[in-house]
Protein backbone atom coordinates (compact mmCIF):
# COMPACT_ATOMS: atom_id res chain seq x y z
CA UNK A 1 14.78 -93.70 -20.65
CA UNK A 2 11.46 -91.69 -20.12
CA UNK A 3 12.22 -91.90 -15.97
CA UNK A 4 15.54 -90.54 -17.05
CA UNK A 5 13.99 -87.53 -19.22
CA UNK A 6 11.38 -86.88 -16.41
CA UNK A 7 13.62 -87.07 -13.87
CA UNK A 8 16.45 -84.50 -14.74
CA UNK A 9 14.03 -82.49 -16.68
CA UNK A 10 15.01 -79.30 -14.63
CA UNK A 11 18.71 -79.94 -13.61
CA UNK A 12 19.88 -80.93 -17.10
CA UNK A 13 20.56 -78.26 -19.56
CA UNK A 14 18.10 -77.47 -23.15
CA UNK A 15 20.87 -78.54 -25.36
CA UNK A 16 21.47 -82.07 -23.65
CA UNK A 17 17.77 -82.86 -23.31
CA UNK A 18 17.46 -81.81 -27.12
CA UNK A 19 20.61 -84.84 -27.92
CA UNK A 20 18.86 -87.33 -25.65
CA UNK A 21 15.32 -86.46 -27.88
CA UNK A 22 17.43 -86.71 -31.21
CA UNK A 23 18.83 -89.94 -30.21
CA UNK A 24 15.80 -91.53 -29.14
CA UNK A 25 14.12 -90.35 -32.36
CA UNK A 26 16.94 -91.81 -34.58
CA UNK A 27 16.74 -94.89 -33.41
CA UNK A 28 13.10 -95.10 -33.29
CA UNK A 29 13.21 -93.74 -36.40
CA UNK A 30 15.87 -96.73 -38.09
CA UNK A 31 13.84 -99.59 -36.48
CA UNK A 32 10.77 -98.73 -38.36
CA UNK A 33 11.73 -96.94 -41.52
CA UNK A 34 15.48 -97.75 -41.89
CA UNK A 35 16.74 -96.48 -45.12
CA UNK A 36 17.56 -99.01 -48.06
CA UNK A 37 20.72 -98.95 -49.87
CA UNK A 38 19.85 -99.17 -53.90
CA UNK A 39 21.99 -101.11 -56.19
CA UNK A 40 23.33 -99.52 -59.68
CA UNK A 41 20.44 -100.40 -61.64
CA UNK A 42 17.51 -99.77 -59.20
CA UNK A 43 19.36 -95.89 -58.72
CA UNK A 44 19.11 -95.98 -62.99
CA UNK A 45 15.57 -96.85 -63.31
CA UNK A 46 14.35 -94.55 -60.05
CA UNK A 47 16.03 -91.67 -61.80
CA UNK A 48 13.79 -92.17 -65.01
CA UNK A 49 10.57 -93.49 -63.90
CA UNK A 50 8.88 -92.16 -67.09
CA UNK A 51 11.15 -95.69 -69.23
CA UNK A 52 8.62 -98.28 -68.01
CA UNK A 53 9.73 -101.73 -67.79
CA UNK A 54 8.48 -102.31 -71.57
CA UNK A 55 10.29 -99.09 -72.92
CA UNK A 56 13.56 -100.65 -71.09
CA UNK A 57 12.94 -104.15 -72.34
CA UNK A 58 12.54 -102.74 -75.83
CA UNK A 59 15.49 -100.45 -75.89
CA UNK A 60 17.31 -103.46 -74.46
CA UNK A 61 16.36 -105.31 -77.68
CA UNK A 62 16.64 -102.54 -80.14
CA UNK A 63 20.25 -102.59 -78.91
CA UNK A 64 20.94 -105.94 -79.03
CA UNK A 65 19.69 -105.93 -82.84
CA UNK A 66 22.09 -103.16 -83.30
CA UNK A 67 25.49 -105.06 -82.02
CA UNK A 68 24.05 -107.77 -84.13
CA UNK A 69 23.60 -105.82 -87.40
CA UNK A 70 26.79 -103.91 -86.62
CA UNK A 71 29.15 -107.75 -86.76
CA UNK A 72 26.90 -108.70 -89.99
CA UNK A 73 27.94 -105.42 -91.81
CA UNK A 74 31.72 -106.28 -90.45
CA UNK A 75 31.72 -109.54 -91.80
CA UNK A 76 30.04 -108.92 -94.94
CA UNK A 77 32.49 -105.69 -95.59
CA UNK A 78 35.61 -107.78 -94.71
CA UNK A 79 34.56 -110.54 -96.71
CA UNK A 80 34.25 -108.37 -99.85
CA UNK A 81 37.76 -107.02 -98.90
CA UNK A 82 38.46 -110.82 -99.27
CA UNK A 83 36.92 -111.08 -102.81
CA UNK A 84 38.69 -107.83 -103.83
CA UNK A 85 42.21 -109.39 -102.77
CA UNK A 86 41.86 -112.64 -104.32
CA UNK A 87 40.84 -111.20 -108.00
């Protein structure tokens, strides 16, 4: 490619010199820093990097604690709606 670049250097025009530089850059460019796709939750946690992996494991159990108090009140409401019924 450089005999190419050297070669035509004065017969080819600015602009197609410029698309041949481009190109080679590109692709010299994705060989050694190619660009990585991130998944949903690696897009979530780059977007936040002040929620360390502790503050996410602890809101992940905070929540958890939550759905699980939230089906004990459930149960314990609709079994006093139970009681209430059979008096």
């Amino acid at each position: 490619m450089n005999e190419d670049i050297t070669k035509n250097l004065y017969t080819t025009p600015a602009d197609n010199l410029f698309k041949m530089f481009i190109e080679k850059f590109e692709s010299v460019h994705n060989k050694h820093a190619p660009l990585k796709e991130l998944n949903r939750t690696e897009m979530k946690s780059r977007s936040k990097p002040w929620l360390t992996k502790g503050i996410r494991n602890s809101i992940k159990t905070k929540n958890t604690l939550y759905k699980e108090s939230k089906n004990v009140i459930h149960q314990k409401a609709f079994s006093d709606i139970k009681c209430t019924e059979t008096v």
